[in-house]
Protein backbone atom coordinates (compact mmCIF):
# COMPACT_ATOMS: atom_id res chain seq x y z
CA UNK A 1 31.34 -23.71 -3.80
CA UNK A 2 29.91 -21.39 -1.26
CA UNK A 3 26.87 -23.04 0.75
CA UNK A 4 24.86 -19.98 3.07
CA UNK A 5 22.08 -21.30 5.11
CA UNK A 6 19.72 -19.51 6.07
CA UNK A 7 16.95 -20.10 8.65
CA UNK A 8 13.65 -20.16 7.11
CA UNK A 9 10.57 -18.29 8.42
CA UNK A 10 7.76 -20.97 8.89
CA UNK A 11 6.65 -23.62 10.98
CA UNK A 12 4.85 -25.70 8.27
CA UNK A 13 1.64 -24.56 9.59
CA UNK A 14 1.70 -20.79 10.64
CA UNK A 15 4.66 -18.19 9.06
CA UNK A 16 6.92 -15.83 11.80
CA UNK A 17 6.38 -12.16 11.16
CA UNK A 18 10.11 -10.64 10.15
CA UNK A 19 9.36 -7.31 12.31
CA UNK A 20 8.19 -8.81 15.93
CA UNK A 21 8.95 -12.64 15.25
CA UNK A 22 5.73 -13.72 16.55
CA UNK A 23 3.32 -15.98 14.68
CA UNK A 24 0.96 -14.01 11.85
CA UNK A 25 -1.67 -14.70 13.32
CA UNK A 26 -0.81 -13.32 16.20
CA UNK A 27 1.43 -10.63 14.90
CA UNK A 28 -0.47 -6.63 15.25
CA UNK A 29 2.14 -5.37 13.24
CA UNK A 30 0.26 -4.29 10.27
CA UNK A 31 -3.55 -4.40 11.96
CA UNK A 32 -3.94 -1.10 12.97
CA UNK A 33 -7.44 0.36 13.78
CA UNK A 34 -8.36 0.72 9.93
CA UNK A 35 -11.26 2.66 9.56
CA UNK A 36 -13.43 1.35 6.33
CA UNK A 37 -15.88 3.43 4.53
CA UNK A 38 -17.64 3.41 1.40
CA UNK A 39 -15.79 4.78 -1.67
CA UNK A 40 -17.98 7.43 -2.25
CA UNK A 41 -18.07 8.87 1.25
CA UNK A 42 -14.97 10.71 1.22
CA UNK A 43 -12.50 12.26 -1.60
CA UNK A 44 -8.99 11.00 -2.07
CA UNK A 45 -6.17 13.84 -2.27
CA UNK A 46 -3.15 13.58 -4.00
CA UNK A 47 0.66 15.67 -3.76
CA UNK A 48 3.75 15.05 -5.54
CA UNK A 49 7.22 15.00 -3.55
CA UNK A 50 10.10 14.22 -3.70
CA UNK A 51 11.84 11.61 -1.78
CA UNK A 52 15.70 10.62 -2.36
CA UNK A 53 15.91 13.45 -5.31
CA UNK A 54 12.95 11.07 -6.98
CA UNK A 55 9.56 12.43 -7.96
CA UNK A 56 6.64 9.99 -6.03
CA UNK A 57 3.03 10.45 -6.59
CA UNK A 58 0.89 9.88 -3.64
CA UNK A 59 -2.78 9.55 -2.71
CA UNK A 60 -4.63 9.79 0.52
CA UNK A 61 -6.62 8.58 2.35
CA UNK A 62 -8.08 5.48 1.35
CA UNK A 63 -10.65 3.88 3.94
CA UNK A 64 -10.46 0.48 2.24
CA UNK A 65 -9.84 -3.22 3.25
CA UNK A 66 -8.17 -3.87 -0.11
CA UNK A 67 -5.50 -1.54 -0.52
CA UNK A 68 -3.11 -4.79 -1.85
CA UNK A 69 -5.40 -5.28 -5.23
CA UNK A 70 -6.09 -1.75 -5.48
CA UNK A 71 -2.12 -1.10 -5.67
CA UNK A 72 -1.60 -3.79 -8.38
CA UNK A 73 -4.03 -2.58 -10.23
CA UNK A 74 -2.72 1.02 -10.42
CA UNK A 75 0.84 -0.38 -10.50
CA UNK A 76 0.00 -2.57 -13.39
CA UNK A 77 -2.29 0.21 -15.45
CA UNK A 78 0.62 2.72 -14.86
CA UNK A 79 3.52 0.77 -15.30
CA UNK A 80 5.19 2.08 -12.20
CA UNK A 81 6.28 1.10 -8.77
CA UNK A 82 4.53 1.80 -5.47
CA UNK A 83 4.14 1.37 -1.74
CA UNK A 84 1.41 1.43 1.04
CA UNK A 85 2.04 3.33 3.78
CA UNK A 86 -0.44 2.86 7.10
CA UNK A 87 -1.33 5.98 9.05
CA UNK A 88 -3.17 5.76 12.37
CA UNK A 89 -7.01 4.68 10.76
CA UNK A 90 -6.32 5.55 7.20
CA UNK A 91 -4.34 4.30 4.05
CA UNK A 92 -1.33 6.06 1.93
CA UNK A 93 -0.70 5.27 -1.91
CA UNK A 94 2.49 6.20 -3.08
CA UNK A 95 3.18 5.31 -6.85
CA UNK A 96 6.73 5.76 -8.50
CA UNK A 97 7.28 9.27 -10.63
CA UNK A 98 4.72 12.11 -11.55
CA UNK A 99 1.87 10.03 -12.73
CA UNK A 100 -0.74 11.98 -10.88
CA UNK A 101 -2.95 13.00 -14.03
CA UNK A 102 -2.80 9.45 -15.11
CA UNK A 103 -3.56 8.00 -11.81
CA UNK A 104 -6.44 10.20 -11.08
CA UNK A 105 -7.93 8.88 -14.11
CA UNK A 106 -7.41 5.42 -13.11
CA UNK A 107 -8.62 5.87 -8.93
CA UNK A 108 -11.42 7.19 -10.61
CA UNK A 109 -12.01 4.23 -12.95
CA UNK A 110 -12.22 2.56 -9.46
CA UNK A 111 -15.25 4.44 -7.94
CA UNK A 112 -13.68 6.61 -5.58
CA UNK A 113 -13.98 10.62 -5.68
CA UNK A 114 -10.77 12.74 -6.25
CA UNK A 115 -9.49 15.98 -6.21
């Protein structure tokens, strides 16, 4: 029998961020200068590409604080995968395969205006 140990990421109070290894609440990995706006202030685009000969559907920009919820949601409805990606002030989408049509439908479901 093959025991690995591995060291854990937490203090008990406050968890180590894997990129920079400082504490998360000090950790500016993932706070960039978001910009937030309402929903219907701007219009969310949307491409299809291919990355590692696979087809991913993505959607840009999003302006929101609750990208997370927003990608379980469509991830759930669509029965797909997906990522965020963070770009300078604004937020990237990218769901598994060509569900674009589908997608669209759903974004808009959410209140936002798309192309």
């Amino acid at each position: 029998m093959k025991v690995i140990l591995e060291p854990k990421f937490s203090d008990g109070i406050d968890t180590l961020c894997k990129k920079c290894g400082e504490l998360q609440s000090k950790c500016i990995c993932n706070k960039k200068n978001k910009k937030i706006l309402p929903n219907n202030e701007y219009k969310v685009k949307s491409s299809l590409k291919k990355v590692k000969n696979k087809l991913v559907s993505s959607f840009y920009p999003f302006y929101i604080d609750s990208e997370k919820e927003i990608l379980s949601t469509l991830k759930k409805k669509l029965g797909c995968g997906g990522s965020i990606e963070y770009i300078d002030d604004y937020i990237i989408i990218n769901l598994q395969g060509d569900v674009l049509e589908k997608a669209k439908i759903e974004i808009k479901k959410l209140g936002f205006n798309i192309n």
